[in-house]
Protein backbone atom coordinates (compact mmCIF):
# COMPACT_ATOMS: atom_id res chain seq x y z
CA UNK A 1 0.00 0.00 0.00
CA UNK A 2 1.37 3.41 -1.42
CA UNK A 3 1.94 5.76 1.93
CA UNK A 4 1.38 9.66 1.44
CA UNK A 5 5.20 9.75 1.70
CA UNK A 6 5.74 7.92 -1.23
CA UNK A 7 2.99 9.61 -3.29
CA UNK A 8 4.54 12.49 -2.78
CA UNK A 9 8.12 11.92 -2.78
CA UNK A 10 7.21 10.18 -6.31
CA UNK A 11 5.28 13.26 -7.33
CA UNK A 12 8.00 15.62 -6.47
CA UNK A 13 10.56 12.85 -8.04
CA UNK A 14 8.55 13.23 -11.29
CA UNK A 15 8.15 17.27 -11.06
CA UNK A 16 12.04 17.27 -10.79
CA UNK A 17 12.97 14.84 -13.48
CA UNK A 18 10.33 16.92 -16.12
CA UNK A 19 12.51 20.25 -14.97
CA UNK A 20 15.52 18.15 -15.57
CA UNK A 21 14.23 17.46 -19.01
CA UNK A 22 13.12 20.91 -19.77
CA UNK A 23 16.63 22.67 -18.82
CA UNK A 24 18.35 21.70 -22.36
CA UNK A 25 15.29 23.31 -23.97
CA UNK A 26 15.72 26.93 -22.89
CA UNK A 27 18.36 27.81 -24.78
CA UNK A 28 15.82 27.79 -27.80
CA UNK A 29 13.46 29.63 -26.55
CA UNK A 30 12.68 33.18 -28.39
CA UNK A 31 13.65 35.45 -25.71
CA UNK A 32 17.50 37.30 -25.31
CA UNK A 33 20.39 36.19 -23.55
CA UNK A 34 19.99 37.49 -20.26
CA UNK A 35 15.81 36.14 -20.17
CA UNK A 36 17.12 32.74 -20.77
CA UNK A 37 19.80 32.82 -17.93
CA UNK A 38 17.05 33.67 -15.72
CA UNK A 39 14.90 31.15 -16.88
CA UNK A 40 17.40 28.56 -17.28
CA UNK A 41 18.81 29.17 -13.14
CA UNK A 42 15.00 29.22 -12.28
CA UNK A 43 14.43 25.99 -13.33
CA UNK A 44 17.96 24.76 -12.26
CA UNK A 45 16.98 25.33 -9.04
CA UNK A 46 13.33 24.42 -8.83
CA UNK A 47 14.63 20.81 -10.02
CA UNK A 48 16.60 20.86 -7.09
CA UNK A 49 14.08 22.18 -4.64
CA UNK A 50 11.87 19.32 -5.97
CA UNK A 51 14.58 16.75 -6.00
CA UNK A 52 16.02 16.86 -2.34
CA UNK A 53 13.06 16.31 -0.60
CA UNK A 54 11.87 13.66 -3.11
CA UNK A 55 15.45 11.66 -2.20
CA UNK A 56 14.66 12.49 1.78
CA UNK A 57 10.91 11.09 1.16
CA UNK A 58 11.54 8.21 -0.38
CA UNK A 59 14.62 6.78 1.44
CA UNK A 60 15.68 3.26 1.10
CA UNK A 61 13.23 3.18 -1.80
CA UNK A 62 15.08 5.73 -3.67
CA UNK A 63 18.28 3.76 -2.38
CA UNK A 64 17.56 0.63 -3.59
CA UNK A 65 16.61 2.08 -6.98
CA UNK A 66 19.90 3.84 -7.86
CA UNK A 67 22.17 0.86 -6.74
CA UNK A 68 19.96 -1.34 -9.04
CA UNK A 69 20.60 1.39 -11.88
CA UNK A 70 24.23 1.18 -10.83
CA UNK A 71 24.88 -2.27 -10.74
CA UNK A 72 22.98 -2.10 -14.09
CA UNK A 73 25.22 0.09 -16.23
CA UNK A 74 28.44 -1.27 -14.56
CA UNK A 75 27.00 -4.71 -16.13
CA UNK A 76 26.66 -2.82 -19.70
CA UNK A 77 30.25 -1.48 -19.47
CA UNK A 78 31.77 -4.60 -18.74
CA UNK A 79 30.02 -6.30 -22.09
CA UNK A 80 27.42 -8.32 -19.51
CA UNK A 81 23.43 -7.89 -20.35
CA UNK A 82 21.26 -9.33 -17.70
């Protein structure tokens, strides 16, 4: 059974990865320089504001994940495919 601190940990998890995505973007948006360096530290740091507490929420769930991601790409870098 999902908790509220995993909902939302997972919500702010999401929120954070879609600023994550969106920060290569700015750089063609149609405004000048200065406009986009706003824009771009803006979102720089709302991913992080979102991030943090996401890791914090989610704990050893969040734990677990990245050294299963880990122990995946060291597999792919040493030829193995599991």
């Amino acid at each position: 059974m999902m908790t509220y601190r995993k909902i939302l940990g997972y919500f702010l998890l999401f929120i954070s990865c879609l600023a994550w995505a969106a920060l290569p973007l700015i750089p063609f948006l149609p405004y000048a320089g200065e406009r986009l360096t706003v824009w771009a530290a803006g979102v720089f740091i709302f991913a992080e504001i979102t991030w943090w507490p996401a890791v914090l929420l989610l704990g050893k769930e969040f734990l677990d994940w990245s050294r299963y991601c880990w122990d995946k790409c060291r597999a792919v870098l040493k030829g193995r495919r599991d």
